[in-house]
Protein backbone atom coordinates (compact mmCIF):
# COMPACT_ATOMS: atom_id res chain seq x y z
CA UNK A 1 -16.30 -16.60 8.78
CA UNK A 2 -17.65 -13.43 6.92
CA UNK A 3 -15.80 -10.75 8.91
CA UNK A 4 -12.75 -13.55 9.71
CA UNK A 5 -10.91 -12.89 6.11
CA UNK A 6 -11.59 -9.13 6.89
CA UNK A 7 -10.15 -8.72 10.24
CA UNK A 8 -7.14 -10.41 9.13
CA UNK A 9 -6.68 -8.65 5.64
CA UNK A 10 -6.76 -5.75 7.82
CA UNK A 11 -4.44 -6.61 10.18
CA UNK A 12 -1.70 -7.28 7.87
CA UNK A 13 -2.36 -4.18 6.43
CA UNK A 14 -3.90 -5.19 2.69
CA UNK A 15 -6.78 -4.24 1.00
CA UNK A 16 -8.70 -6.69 -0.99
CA UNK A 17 -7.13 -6.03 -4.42
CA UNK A 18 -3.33 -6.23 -2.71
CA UNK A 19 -4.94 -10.12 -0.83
CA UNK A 20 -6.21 -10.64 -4.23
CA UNK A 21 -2.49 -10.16 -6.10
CA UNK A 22 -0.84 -11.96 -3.27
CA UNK A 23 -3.10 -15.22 -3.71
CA UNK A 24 -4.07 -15.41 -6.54
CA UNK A 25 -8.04 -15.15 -6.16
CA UNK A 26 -9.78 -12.26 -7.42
CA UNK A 27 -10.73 -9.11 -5.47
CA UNK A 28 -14.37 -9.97 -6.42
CA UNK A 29 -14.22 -13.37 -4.88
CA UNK A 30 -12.80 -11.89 -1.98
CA UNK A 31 -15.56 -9.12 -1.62
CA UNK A 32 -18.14 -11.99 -1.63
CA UNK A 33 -16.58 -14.02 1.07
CA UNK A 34 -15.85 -11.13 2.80
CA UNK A 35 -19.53 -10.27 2.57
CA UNK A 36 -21.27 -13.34 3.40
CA UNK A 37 -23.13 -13.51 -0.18
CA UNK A 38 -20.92 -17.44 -0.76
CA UNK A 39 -19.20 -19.66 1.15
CA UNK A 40 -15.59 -20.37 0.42
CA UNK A 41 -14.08 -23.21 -1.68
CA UNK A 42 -11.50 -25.11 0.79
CA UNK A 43 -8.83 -24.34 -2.13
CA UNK A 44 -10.18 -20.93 -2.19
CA UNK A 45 -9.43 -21.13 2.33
CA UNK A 46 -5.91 -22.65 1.70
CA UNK A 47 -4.66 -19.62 -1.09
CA UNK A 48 -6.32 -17.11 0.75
CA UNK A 49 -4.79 -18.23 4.31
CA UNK A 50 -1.51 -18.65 2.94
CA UNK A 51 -1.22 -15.39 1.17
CA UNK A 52 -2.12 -14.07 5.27
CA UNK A 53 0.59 -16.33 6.30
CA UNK A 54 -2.06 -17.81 8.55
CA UNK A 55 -3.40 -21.94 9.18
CA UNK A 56 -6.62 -22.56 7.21
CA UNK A 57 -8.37 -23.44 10.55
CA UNK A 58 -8.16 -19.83 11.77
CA UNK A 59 -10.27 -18.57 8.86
CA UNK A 60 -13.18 -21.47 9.44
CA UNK A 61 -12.99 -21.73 13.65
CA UNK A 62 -15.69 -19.71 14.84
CA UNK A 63 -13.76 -17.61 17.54
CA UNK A 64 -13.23 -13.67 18.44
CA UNK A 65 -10.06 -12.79 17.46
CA UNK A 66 -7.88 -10.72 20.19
CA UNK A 67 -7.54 -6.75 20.04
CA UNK A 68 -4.12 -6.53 19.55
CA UNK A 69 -1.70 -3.37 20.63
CA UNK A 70 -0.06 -3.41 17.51
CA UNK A 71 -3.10 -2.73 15.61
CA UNK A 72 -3.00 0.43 17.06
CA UNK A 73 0.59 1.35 16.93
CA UNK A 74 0.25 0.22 13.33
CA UNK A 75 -1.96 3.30 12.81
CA UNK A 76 0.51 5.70 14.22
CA UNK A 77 3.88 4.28 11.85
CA UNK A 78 1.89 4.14 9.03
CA UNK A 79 1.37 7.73 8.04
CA UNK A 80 5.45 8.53 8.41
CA UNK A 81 5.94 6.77 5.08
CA UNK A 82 4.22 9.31 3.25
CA UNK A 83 4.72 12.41 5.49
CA UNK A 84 8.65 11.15 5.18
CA UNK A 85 8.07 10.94 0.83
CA UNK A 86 6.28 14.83 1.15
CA UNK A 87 9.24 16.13 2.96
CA UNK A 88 11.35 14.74 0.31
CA UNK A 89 9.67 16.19 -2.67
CA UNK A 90 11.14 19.37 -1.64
CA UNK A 91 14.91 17.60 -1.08
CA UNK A 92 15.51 16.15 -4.97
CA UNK A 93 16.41 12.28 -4.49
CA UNK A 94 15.24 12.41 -0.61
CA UNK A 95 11.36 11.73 -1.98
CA UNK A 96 13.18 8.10 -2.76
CA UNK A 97 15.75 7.78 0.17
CA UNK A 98 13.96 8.84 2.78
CA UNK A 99 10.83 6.37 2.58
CA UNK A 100 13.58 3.59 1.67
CA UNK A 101 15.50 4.03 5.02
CA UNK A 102 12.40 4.05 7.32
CA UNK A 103 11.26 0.88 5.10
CA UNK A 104 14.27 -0.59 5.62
CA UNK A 105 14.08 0.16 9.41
CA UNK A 106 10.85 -1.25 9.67
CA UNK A 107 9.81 -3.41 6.98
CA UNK A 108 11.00 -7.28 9.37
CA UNK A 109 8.14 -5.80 12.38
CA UNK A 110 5.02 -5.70 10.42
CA UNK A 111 3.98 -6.66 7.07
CA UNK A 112 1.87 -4.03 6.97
CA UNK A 113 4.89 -1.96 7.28
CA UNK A 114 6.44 -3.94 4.52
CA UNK A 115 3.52 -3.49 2.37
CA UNK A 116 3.44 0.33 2.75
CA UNK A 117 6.74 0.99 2.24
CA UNK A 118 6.83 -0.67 -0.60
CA UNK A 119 4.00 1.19 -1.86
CA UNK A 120 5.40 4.58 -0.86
CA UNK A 121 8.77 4.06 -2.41
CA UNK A 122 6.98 2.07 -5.51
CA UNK A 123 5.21 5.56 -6.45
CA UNK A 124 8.32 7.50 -5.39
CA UNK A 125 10.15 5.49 -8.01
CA UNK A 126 7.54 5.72 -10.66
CA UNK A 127 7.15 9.62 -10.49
CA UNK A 128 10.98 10.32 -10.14
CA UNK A 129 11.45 8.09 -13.27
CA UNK A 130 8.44 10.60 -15.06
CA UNK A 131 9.75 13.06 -13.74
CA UNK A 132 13.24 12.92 -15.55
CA UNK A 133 12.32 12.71 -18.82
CA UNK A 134 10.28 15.71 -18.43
CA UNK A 135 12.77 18.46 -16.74
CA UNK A 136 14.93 17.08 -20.10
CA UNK A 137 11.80 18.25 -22.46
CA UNK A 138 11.43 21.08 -20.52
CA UNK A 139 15.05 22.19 -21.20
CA UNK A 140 14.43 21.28 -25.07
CA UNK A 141 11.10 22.31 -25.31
CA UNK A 142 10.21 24.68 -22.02
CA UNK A 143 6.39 25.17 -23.51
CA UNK A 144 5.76 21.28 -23.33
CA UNK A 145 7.97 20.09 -20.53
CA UNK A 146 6.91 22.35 -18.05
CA UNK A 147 3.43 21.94 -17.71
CA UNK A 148 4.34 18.58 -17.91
CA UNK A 149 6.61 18.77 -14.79
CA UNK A 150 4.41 21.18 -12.86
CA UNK A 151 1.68 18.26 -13.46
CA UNK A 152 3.89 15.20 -11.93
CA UNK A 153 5.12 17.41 -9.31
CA UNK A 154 1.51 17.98 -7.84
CA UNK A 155 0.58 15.17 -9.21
CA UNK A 156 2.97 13.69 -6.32
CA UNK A 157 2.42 16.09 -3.91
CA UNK A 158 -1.52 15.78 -3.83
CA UNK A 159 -1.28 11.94 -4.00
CA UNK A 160 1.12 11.90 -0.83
CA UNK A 161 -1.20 14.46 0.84
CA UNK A 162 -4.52 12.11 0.41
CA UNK A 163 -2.50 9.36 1.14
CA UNK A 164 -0.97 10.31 4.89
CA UNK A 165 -5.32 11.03 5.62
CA UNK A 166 -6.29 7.89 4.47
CA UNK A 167 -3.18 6.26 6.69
CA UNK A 168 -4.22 8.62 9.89
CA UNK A 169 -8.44 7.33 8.94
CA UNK A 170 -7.60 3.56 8.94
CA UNK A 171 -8.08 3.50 5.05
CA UNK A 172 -6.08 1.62 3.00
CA UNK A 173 -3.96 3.82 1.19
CA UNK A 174 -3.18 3.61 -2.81
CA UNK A 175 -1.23 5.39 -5.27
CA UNK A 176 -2.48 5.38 -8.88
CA UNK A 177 -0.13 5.42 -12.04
CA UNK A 178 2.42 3.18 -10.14
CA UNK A 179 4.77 0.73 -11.40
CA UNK A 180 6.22 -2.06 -8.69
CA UNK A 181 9.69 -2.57 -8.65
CA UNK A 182 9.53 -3.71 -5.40
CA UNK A 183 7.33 -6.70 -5.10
């Protein structure tokens, strides 16, 4: 059962801490099952399979699970949320539209693609909403409010940079400093 949780966390796309917010068990908890260092609770089974949308039986049946093609086409969708968010930080308001449409599009044939959507136009959100307040400042005050803007504009940038590398390695990507509106 060690790698079990695992291999499904990663096929829906979530990294431990995302699992842990979706059921309700901590990330640490997780990392131990995941691990093999304890053996999980059947309560701990039943949160944990039904934040993976998956019977309780398939995390505890000792059986290899199928190599899936959409695994792999996974990887190649993934990355266009955040090359899609870059392209709009040059296009004011298309940094927000364009991950929404392409989330929209795709969010009902993969949860991972639900998941990183979300995440994409979560950040996009949170920095356009920064972002605001400070081209106002900067028109008031130009000495404080632009730093500040040059600093959330790369700030973005840099984040969506890392971000389409860790979708094109297999990592799970993450974006720092992000409120979520979408849940």
């Amino acid at each position: 059962m060690t790698s079990k949780l695992a291999d499904y966390r990663r096929k829906k796309g979530l990294s431990q801490q995302q699992l842990a917010d979706f059921s309700g068990v901590s990330a640490r908890t997780i990392q131990r099952i995941e691990s093999g260092k304890v053996e999980a609770h059947p309560a701990t089974l039943k949160m944990l399979a039904d934040a993976l949308e998956i019977d309780t039986e398939e995390l505890t049946i000792d059986q290899q699970l199928p190599q899936t093609t959409e695994i792999k086409s996974l990887d190649k969708i993934k990355p266009v949320f955040h090359m899609l968010a870059l392209i709009g930080l040059f296009l004011p308001v298309f940094n927000i539209i364009l991950p929404v449409i392409f989330w929209f599009i795709k969010k009902d044939e993969s949860q991972a693609y639900d998941q990183e959507g979300k995440l994409v136009v979560n950040f996009q959100i949170s920095m356009s909403l920064l972002f605001i307040p400070a081209v106002v400042l900067m028109i008031f005050v130009f000495f404080i409010g632009f730093p500040l803007v040059l600093i959330i504009y790369f700030y973005a940038f840099v984040m969506c940079i890392i971000n389409i590398f860790r979708s094109i390695n297999k990592r799970v990507s993450s974006y720092p400093l992000t409120y979520r509106f979408l849940r």
